[in-house]
C-alpha atoms as a PDB file:
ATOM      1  CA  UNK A   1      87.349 225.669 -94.982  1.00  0.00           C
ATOM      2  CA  UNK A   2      85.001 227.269 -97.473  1.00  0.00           C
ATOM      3  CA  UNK A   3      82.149 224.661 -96.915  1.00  0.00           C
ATOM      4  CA  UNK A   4      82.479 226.058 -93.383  1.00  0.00           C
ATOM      5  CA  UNK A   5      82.794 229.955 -94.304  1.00  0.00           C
ATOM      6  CA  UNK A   6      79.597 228.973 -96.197  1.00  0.00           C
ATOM      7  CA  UNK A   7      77.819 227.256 -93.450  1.00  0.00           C
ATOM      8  CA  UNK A   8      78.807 230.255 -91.037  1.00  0.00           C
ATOM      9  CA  UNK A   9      76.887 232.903 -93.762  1.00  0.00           C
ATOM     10  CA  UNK A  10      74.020 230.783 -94.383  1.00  0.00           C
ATOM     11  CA  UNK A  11      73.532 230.653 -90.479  1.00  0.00           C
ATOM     12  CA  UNK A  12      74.003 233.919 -89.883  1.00  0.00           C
ATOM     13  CA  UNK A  13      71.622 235.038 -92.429  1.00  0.00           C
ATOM     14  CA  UNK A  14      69.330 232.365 -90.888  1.00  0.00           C
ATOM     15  CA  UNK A  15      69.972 234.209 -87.462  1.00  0.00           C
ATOM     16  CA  UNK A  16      69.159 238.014 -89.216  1.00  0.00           C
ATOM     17  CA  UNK A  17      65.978 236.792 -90.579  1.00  0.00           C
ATOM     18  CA  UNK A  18      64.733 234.967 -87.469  1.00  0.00           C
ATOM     19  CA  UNK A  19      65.403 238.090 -85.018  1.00  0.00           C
ATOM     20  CA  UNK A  20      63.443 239.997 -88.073  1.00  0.00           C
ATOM     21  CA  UNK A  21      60.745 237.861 -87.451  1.00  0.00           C
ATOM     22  CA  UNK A  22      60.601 237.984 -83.840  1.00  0.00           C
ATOM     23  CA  UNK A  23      60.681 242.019 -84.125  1.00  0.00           C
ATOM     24  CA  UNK A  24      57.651 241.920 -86.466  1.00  0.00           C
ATOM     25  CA  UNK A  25      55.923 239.375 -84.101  1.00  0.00           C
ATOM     26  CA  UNK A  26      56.464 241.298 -80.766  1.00  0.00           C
ATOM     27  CA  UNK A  27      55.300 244.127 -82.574  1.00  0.00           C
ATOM     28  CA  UNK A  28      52.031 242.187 -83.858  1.00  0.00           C
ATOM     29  CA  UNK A  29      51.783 240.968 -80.017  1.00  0.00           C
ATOM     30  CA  UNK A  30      51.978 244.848 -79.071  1.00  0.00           C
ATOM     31  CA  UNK A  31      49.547 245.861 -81.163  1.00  0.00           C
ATOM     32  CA  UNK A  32      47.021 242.984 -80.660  1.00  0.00           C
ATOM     33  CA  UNK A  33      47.750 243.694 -76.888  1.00  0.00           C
ATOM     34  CA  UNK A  34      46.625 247.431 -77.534  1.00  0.00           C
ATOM     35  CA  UNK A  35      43.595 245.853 -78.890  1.00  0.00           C
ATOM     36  CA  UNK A  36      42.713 243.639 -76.545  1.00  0.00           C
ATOM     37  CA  UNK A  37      42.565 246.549 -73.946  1.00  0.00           C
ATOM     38  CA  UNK A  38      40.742 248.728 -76.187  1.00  0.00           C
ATOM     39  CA  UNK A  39      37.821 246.080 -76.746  1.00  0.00           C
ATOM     40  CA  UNK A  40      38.221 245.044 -72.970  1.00  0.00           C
ATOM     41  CA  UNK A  41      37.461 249.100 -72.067  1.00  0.00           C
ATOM     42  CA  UNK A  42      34.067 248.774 -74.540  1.00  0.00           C
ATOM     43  CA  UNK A  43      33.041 245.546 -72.738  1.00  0.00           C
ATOM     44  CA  UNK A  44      33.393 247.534 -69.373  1.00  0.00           C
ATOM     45  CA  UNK A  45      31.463 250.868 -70.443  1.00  0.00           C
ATOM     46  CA  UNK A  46      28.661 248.479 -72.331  1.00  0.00           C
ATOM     47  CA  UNK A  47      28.275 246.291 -69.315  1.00  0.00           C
ATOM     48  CA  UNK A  48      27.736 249.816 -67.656  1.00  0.00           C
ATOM     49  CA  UNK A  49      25.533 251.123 -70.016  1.00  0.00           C
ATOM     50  CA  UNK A  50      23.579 247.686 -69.304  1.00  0.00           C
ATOM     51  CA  UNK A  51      23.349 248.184 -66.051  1.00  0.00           C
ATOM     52  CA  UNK A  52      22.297 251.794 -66.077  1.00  0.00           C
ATOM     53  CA  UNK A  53      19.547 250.924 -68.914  1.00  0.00           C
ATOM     54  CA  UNK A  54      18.251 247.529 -66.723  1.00  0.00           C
ATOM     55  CA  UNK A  55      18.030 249.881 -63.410  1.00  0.00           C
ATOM     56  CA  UNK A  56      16.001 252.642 -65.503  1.00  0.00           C
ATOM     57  CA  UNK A  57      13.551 249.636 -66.727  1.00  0.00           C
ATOM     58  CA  UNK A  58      13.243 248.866 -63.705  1.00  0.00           C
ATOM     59  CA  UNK A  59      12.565 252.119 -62.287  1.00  0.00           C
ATOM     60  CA  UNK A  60      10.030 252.444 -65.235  1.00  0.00           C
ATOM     61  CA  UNK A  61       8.227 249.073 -63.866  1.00  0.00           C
ATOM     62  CA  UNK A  62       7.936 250.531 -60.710  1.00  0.00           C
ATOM     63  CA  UNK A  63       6.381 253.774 -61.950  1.00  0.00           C
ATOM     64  CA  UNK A  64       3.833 252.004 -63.786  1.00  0.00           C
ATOM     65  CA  UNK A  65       2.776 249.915 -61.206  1.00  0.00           C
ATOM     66  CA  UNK A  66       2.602 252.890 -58.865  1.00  0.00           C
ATOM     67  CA  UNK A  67       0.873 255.330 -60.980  1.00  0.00           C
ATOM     68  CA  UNK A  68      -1.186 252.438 -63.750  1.00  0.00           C
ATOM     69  CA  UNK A  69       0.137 251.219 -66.909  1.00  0.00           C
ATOM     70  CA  UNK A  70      -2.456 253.040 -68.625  1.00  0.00           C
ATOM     71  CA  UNK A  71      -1.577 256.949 -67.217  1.00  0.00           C
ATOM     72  CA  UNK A  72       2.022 256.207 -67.948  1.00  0.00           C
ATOM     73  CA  UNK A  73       1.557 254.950 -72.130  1.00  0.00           C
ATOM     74  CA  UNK A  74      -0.668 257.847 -72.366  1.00  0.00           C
ATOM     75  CA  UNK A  75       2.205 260.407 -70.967  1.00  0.00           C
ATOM     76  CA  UNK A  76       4.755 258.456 -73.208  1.00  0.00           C
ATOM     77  CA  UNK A  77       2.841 258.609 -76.065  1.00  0.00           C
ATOM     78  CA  UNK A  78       1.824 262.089 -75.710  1.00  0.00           C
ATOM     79  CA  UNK A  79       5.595 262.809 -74.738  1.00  0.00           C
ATOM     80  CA  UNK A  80       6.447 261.292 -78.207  1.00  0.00           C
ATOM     81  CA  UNK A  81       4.214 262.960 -80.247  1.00  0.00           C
ATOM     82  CA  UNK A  82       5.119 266.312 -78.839  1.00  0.00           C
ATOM     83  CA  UNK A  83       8.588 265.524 -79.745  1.00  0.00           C
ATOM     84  CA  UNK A  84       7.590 264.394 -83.254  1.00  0.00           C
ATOM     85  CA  UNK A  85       6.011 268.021 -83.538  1.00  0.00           C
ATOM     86  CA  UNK A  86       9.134 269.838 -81.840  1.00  0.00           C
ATOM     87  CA  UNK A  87      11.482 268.344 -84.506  1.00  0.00           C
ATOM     88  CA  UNK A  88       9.240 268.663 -87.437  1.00  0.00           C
ATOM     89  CA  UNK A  89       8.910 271.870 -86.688  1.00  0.00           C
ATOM     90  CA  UNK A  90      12.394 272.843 -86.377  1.00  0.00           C
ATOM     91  CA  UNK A  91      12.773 270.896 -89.559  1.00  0.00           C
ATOM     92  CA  UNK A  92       9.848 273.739 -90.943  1.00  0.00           C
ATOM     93  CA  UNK A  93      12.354 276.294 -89.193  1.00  0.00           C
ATOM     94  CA  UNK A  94      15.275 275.272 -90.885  1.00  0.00           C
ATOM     95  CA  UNK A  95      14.034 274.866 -94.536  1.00  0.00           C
ATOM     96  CA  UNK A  96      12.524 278.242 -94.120  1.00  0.00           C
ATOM     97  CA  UNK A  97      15.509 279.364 -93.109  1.00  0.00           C
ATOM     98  CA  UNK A  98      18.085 278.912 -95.906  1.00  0.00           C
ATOM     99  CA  UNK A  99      15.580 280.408 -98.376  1.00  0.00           C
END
């Protein structure tokens, strides 16, 4: 009768720790779940953000081939350095500034 008593305890402790186990791993499969969807919403906006970036290159392409390769590296690079100036001299601004 004890030996059985016994066996009953040990099983039902056995039982406890197994539904413990299968709380913690639902829980796990939640969270890796919420994860999964998270990462899955990134792929979506990147793929977008792809898209929008290949369509703009493309645009670009046809731009230069309208208007010359050559006029439209001058305009960048003229549109580059007058942002180079723009930010060093707010830069200039802002040092002078917090004196």
């Amino acid at each position: 009768m004890n030996k059985l008593k016994s066996l009953v305890k040990n099983l039902t402790i056995q039982c406890v720790r197994l539904k413990e186990e299968v709380l913690k791993l639902r829980k796990e499969k939640r969270e890796l779940s919420e994860s999964v969807e998270f990462y899955k919403g990134k792929i979506r906006d990147m793929n977008e953000k792809t898209e929008l970036l290949q369509e703009k290159a493309d645009n670009l392409e046809r731009v230069k081939m309208y208007a010359g390769v050559e006029q439209i590296d001058t305009i960048i690079c003229k549109v580059k350095e007058q942002e180079r100036v723009e930010l060093q001299a707010r830069r200039y601004k802002r040092s002078y500034e917090a004196r």
